[in-house]
C-alpha atoms as a PDB file:
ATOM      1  CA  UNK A   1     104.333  76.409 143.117  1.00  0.00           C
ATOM      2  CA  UNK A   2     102.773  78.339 140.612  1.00  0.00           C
ATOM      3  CA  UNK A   3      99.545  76.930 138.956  1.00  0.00           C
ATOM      4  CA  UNK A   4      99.589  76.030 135.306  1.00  0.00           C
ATOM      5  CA  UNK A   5      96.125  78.772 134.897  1.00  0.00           C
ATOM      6  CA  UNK A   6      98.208  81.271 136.698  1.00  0.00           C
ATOM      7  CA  UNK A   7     101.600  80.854 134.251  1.00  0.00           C
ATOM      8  CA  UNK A   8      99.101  80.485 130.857  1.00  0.00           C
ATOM      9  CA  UNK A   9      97.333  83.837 131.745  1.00  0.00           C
ATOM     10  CA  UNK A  10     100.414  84.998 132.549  1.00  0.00           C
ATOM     11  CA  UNK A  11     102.198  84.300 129.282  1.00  0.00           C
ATOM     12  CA  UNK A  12      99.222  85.075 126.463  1.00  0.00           C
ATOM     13  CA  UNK A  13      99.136  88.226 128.397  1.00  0.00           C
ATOM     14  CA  UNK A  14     102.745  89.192 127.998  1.00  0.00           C
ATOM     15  CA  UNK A  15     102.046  88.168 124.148  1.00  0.00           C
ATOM     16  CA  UNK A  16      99.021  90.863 124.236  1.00  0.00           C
ATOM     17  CA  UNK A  17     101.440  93.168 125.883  1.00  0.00           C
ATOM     18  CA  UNK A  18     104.294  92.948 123.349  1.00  0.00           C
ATOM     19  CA  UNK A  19     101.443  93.365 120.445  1.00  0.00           C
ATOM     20  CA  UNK A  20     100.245  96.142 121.923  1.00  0.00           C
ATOM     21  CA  UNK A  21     103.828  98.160 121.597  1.00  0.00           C
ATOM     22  CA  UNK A  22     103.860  98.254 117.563  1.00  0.00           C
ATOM     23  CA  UNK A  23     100.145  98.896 117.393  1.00  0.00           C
ATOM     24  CA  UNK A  24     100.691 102.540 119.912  1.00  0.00           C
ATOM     25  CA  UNK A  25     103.406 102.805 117.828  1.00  0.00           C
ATOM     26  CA  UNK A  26     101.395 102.847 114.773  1.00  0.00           C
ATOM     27  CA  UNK A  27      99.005 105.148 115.994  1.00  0.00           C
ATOM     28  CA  UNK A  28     101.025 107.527 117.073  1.00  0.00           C
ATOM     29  CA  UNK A  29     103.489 107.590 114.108  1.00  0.00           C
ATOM     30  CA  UNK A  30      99.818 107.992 111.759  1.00  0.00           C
ATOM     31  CA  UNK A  31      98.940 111.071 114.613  1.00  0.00           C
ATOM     32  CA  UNK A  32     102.538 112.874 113.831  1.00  0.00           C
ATOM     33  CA  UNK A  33     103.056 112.117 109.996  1.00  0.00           C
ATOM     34  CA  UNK A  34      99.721 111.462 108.748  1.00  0.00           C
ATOM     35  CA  UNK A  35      99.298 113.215 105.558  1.00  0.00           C
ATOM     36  CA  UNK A  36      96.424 112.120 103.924  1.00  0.00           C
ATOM     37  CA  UNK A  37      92.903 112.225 105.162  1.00  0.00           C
ATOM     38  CA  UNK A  38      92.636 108.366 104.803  1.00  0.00           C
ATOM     39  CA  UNK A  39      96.175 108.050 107.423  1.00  0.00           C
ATOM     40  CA  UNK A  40      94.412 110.267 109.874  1.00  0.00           C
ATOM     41  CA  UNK A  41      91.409 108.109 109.956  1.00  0.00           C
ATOM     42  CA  UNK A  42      93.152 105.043 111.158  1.00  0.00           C
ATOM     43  CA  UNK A  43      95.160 106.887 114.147  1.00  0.00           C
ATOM     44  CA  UNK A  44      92.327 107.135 116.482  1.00  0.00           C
ATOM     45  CA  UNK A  45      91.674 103.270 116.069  1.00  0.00           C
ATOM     46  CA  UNK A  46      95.190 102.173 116.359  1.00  0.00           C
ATOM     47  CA  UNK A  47      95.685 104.368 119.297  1.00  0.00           C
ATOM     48  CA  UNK A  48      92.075 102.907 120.862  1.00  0.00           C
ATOM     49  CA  UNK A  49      93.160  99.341 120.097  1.00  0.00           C
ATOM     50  CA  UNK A  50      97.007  99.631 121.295  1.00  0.00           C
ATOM     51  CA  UNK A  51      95.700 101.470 124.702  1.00  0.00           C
ATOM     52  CA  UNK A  52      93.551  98.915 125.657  1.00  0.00           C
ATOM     53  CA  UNK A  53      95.644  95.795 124.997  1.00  0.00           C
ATOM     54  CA  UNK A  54      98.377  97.376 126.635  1.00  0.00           C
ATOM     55  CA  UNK A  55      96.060  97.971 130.062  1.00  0.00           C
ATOM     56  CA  UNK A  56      94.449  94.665 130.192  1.00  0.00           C
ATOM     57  CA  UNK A  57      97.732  92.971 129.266  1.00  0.00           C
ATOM     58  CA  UNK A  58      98.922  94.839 132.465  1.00  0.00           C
ATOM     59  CA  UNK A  59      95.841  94.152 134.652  1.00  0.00           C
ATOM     60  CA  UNK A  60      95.766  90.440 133.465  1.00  0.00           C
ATOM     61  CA  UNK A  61      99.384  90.572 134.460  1.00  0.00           C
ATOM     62  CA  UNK A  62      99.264  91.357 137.874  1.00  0.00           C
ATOM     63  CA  UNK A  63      96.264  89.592 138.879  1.00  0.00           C
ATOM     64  CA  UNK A  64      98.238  86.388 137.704  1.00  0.00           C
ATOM     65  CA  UNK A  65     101.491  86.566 138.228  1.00  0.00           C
ATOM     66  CA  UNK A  66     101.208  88.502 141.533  1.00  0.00           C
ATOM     67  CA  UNK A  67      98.224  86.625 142.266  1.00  0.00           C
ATOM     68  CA  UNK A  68      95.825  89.619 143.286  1.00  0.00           C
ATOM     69  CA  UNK A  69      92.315  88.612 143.317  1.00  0.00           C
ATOM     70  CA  UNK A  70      90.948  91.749 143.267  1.00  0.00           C
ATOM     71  CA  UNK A  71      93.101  92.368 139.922  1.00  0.00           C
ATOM     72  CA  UNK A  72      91.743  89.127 138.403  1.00  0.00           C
ATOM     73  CA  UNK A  73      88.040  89.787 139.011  1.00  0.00           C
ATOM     74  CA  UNK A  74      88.783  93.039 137.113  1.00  0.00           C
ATOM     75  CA  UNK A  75      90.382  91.214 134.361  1.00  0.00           C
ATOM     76  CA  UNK A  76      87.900  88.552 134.056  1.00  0.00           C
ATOM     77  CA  UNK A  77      84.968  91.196 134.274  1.00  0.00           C
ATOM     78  CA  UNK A  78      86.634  93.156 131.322  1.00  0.00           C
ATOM     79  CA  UNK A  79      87.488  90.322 129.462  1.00  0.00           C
ATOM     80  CA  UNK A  80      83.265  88.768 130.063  1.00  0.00           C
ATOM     81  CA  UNK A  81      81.988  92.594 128.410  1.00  0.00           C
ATOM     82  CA  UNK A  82      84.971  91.928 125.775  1.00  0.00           C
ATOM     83  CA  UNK A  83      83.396  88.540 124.796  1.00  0.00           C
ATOM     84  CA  UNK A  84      79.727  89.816 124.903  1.00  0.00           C
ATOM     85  CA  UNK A  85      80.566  92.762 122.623  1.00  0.00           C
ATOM     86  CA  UNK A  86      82.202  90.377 120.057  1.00  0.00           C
ATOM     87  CA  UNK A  87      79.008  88.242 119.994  1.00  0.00           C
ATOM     88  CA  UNK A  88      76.928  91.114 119.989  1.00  0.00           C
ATOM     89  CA  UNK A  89      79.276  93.056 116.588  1.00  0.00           C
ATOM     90  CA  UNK A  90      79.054  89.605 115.285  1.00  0.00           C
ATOM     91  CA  UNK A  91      75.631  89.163 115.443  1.00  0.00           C
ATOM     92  CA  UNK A  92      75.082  92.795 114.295  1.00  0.00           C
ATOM     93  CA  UNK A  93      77.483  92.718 111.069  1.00  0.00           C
ATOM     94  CA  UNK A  94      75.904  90.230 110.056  1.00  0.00           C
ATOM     95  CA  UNK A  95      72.394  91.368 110.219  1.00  0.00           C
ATOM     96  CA  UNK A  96      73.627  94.513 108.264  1.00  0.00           C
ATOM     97  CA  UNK A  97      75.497  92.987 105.539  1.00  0.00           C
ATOM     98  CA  UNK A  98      73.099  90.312 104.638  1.00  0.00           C
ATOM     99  CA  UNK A  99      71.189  92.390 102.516  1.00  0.00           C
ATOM    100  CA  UNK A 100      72.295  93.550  98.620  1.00  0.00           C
ATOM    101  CA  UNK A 101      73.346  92.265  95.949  1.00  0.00           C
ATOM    102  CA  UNK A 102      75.267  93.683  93.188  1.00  0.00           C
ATOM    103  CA  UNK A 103      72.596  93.498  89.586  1.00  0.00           C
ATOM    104  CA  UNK A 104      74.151  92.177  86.882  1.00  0.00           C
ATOM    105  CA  UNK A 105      73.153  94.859  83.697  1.00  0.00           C
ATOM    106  CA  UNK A 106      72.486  93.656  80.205  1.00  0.00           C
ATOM    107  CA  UNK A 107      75.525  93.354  77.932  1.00  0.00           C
ATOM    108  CA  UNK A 108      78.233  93.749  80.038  1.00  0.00           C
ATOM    109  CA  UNK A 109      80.548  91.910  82.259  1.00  0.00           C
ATOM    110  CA  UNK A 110      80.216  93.325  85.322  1.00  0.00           C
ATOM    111  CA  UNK A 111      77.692  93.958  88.387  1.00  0.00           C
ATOM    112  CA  UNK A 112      76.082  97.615  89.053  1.00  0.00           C
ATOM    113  CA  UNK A 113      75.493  98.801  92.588  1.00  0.00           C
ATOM    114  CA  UNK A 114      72.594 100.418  94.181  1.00  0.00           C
ATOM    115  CA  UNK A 115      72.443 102.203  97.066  1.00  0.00           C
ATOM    116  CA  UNK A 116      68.830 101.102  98.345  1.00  0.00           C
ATOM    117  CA  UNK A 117      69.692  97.633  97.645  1.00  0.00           C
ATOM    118  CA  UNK A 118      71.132  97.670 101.049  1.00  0.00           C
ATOM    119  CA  UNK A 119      69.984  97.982 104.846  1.00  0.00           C
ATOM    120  CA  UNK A 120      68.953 101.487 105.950  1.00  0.00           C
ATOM    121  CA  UNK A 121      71.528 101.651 108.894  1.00  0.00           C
ATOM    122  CA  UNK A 122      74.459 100.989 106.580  1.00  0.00           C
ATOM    123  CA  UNK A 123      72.893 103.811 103.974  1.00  0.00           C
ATOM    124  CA  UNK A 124      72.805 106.319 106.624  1.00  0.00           C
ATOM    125  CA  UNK A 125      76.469 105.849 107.490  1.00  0.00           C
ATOM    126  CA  UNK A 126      77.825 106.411 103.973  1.00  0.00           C
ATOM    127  CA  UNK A 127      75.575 108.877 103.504  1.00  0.00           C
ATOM    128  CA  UNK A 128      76.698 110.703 106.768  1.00  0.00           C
ATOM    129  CA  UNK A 129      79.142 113.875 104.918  1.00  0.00           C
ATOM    130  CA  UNK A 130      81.814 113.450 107.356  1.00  0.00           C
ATOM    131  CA  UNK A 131      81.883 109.622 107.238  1.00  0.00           C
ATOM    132  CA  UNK A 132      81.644 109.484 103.147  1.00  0.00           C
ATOM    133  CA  UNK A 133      84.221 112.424 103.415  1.00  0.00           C
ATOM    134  CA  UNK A 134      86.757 110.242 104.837  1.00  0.00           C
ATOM    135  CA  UNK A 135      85.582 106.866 102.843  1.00  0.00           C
ATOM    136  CA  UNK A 136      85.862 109.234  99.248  1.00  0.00           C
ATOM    137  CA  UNK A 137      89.923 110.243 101.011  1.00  0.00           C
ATOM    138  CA  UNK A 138      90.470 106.611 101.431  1.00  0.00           C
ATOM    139  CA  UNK A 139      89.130 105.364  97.995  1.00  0.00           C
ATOM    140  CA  UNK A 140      91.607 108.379  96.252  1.00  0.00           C
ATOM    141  CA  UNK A 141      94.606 107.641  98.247  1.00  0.00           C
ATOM    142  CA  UNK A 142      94.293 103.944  97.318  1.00  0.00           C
ATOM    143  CA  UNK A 143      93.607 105.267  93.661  1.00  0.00           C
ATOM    144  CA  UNK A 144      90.963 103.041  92.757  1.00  0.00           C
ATOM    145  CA  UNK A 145      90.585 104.168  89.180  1.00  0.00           C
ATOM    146  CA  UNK A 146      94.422 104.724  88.465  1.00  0.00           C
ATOM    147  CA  UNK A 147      93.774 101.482  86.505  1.00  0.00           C
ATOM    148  CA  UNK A 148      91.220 102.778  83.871  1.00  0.00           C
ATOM    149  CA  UNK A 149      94.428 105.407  82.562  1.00  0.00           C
ATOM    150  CA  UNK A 150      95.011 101.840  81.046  1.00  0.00           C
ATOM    151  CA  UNK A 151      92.390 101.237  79.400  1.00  0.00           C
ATOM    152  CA  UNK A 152      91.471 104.483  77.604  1.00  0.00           C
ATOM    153  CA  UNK A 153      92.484 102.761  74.157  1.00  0.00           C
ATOM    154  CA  UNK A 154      89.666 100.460  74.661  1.00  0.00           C
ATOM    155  CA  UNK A 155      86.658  99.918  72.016  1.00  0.00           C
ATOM    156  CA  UNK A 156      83.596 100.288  73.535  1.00  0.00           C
ATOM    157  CA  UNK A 157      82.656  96.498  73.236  1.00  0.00           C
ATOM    158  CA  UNK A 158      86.070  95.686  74.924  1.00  0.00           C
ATOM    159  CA  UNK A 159      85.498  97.864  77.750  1.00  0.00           C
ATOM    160  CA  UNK A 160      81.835  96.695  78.553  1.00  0.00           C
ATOM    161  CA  UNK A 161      83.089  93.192  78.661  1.00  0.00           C
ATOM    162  CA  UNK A 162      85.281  94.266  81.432  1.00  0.00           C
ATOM    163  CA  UNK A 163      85.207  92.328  84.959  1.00  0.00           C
ATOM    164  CA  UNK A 164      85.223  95.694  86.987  1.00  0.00           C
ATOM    165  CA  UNK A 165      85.621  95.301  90.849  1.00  0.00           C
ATOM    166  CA  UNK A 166      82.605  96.747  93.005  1.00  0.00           C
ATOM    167  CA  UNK A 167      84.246  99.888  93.521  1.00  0.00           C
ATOM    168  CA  UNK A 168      85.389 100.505  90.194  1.00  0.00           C
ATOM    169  CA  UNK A 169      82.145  99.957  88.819  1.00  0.00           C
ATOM    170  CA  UNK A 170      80.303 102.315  91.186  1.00  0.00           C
ATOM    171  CA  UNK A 171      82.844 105.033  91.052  1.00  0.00           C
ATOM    172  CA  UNK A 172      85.407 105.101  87.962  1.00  0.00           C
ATOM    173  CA  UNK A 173      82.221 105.412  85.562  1.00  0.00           C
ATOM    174  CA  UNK A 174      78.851 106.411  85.090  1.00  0.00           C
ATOM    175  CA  UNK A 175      76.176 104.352  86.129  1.00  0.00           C
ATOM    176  CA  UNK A 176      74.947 102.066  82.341  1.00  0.00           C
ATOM    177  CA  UNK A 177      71.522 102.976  82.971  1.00  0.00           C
ATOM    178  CA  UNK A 178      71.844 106.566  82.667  1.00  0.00           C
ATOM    179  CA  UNK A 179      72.790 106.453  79.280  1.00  0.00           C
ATOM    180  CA  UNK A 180      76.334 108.201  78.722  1.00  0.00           C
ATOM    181  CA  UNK A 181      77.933 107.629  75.455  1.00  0.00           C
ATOM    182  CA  UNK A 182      81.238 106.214  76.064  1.00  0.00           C
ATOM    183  CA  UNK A 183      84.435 107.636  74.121  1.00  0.00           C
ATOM    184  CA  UNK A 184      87.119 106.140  76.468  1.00  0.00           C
ATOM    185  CA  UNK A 185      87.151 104.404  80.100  1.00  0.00           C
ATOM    186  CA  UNK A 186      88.200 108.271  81.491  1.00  0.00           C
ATOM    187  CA  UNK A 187      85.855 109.995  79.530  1.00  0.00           C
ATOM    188  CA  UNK A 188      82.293 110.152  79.052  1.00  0.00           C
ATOM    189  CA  UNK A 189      79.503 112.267  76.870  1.00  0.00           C
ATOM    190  CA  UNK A 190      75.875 112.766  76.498  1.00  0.00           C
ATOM    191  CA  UNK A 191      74.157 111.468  73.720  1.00  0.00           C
ATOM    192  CA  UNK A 192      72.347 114.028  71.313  1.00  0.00           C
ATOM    193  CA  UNK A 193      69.115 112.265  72.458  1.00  0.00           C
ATOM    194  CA  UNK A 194      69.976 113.405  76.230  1.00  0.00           C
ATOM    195  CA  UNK A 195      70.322 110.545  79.041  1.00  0.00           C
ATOM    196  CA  UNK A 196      67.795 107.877  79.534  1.00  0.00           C
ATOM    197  CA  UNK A 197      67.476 108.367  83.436  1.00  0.00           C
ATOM    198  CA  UNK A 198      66.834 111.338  85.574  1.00  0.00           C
ATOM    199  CA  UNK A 199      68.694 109.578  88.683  1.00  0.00           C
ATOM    200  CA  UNK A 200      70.777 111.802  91.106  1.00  0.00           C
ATOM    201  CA  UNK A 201      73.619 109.565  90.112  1.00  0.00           C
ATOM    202  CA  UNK A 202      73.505 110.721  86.136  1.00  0.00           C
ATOM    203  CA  UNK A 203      73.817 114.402  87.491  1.00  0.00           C
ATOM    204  CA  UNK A 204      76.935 113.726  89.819  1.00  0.00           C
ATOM    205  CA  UNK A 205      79.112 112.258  86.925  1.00  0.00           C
ATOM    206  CA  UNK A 206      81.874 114.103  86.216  1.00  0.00           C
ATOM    207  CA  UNK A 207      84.942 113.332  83.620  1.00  0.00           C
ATOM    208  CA  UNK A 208      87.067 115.443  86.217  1.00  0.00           C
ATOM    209  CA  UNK A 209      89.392 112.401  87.462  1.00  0.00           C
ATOM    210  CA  UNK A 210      88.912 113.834  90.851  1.00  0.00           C
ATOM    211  CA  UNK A 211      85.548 113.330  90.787  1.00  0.00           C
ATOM    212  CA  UNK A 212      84.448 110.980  88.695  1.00  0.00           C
ATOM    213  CA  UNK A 213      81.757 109.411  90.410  1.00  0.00           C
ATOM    214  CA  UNK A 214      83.036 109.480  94.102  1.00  0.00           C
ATOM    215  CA  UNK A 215      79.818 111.441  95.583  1.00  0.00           C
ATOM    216  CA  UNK A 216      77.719 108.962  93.280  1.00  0.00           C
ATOM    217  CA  UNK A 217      75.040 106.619  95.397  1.00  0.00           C
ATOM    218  CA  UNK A 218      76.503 103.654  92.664  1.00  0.00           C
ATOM    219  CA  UNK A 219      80.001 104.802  94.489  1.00  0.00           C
ATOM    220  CA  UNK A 220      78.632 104.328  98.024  1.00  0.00           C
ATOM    221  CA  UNK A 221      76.731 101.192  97.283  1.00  0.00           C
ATOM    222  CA  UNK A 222      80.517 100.301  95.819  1.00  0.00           C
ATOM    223  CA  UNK A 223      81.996 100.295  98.782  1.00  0.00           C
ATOM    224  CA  UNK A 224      79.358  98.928 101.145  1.00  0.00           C
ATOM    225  CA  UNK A 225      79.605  95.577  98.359  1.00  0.00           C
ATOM    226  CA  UNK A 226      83.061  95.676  98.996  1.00  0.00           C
ATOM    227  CA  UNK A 227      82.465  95.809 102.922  1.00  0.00           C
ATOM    228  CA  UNK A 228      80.483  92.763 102.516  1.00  0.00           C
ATOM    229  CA  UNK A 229      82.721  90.564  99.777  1.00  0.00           C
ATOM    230  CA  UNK A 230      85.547  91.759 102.973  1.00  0.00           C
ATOM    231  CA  UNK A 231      83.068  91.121 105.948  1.00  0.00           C
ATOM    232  CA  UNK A 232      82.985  86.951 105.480  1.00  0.00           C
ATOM    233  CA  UNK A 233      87.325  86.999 105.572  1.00  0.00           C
ATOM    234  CA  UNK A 234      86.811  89.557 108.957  1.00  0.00           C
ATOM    235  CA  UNK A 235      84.093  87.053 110.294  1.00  0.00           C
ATOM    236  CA  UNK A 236      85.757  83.668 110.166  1.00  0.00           C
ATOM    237  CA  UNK A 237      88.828  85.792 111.864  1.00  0.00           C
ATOM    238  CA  UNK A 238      85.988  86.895 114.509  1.00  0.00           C
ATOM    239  CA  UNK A 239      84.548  83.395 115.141  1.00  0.00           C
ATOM    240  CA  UNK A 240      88.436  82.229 116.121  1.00  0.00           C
ATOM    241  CA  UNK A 241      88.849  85.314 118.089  1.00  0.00           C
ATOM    242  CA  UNK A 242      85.884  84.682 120.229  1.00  0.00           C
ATOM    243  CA  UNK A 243      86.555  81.242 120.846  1.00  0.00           C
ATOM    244  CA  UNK A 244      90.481  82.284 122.220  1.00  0.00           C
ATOM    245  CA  UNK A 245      88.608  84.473 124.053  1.00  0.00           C
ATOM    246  CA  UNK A 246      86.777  82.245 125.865  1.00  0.00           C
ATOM    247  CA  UNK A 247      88.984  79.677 126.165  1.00  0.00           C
ATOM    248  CA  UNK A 248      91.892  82.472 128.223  1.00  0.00           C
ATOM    249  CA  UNK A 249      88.789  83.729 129.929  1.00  0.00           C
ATOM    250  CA  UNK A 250      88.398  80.016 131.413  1.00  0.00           C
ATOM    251  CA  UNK A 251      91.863  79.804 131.981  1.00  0.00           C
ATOM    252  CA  UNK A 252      91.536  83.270 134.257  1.00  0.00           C
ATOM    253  CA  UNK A 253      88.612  81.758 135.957  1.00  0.00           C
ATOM    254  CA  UNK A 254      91.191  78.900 137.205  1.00  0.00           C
ATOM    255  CA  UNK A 255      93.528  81.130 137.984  1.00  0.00           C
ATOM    256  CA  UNK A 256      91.139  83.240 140.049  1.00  0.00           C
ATOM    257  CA  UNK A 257      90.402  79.968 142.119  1.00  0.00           C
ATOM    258  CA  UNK A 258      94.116  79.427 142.278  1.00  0.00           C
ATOM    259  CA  UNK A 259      94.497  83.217 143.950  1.00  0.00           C
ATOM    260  CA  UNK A 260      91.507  82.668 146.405  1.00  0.00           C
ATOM    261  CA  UNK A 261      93.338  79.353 147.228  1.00  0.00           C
ATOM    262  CA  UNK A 262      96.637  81.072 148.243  1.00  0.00           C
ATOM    263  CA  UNK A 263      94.658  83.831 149.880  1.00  0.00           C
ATOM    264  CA  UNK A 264      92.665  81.431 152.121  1.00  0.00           C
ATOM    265  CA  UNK A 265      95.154  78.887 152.744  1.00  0.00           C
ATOM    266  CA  UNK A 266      92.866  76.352 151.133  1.00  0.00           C
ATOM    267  CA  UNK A 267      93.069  73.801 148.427  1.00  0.00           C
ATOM    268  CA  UNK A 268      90.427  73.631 145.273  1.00  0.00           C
ATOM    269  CA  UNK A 269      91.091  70.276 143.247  1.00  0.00           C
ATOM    270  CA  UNK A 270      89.872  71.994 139.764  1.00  0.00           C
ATOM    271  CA  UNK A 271      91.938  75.128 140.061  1.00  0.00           C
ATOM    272  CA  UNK A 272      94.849  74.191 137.699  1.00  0.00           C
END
């Protein structure tokens, strides 16, 4: 008779299995049509993710359905460095993201970003050239500043009174403390008294809608705000995650007891 371990491990694995079809599928269909630098990005994750759900599905499989013990010791070993990496990204994000805070400016209804506000090993990602070049292909594909088109009849009061999103404050406009004399939410100009700040950030403005403010440090501390506002959704997912993970990886360890059982011709009273 097959033991109740043996036909749960079985059946959440088939469920990874069938989950892990549309995910390849996702990947690969991202690998043959992508067409935008942002699509291309998410293939090699996709394809990671689906590939490995597919081969422990399989391994978890055999080892209890077909009751191989040498299968379920490699399923349960995989499944331990599985659980200890999800504590250990937990643990990390966390760390990471705890720091910054968005500064609310003087006059106006929305939060300004900084850069340095944040940790140092999140700066150095963003401010990798091939990472923010693929972040800056993501943020135009999603056309985070389509939405200021809109608002280009605004008076200046009405604009600054504005609730702008992290993102579009960091990289739709110039930063308020440099000083840029606003004409219309697309289109910006320097006073006759010159800007008020020598920052990096005044020089990289552009009206050019495909540039903006996208190479901007306010534009990079944009999206890292965003990362965070997204990180405490992605960590209450993480926290259920880990705890199904532990509870199928105690339902293996039964099953492994159940295998041994067979194999030995003996009985263990806490194997089902």
């Amino acid at each position: 008779m097959v033991q109740i371990s043996n036909s749960l491990v079985g059946f959440l694995n088939f469920l990874t299995l069938l989950i892990s079809f549309p995910i390849l599928g996702a990947g690969l269909w991202f690998r043959l049509h992508a067409a935008t630098e942002c699509e291309r990005f998410l293939q090699l994750p996709l394809l990671v993710l689906g590939g490995f759900l597919l081969v422990v599905s399989v391994v978890g499989l055999i080892g209890a359905c077909c009751r191989v013990s040498f299968v379920m010791w490699l399923y349960l070993f995989v499944m331990f460095l599985l659980i200890l990496a999800m504590i250990v990204f937990t643990i990390f994000a966390f760390v990471v993201t705890n720091k910054g805070v968005g500064e609310a400016a003087s006059g106006v209804g929305f939060k300004e970003y900084r850069l340095s506000d944040y940790s140092g090993w999140l700066q150095k990602r963003v401010e990798n050239w091939e990472t923010w070049r693929e972040i800056d292909g993501c943020l135009k594909d999603a056309k985070v500043c389509a939405g200021f088109e809109g608002l280009a009849g605004l008076q200046a009061s009405q604009f600054f009174a504005k609730n702008l999103s992290p993102l579009q404050s960091g990289c739709c406009k110039p930063p308020t403390f440099c000083g840029f004399q606003y004409k219309n939410a697309t289109f910006w100009t320097i006073p006759t008294t010159g800007l008020k700040s020598t920052d990096a950030d005044c020089k990289l403005w552009s009206n050019e809608q495909d540039k903006l403010c996208y190479d901007c440090g306010s534009c990079k501390a944009g999206v890292l705000a965003t990362l965070k506002a997204k990180w405490k959704a992605v960590s209450i997912f993480n926290v259920a995650l880990l705890v199904i993970l532990i509870i199928v990886y105690s339902i293996g360890c039964c099953a492994l007891r159940n295998n041994r059982a067979k194999t030995h011709g003996g009985y263990y009273p806490y194997a089902r």
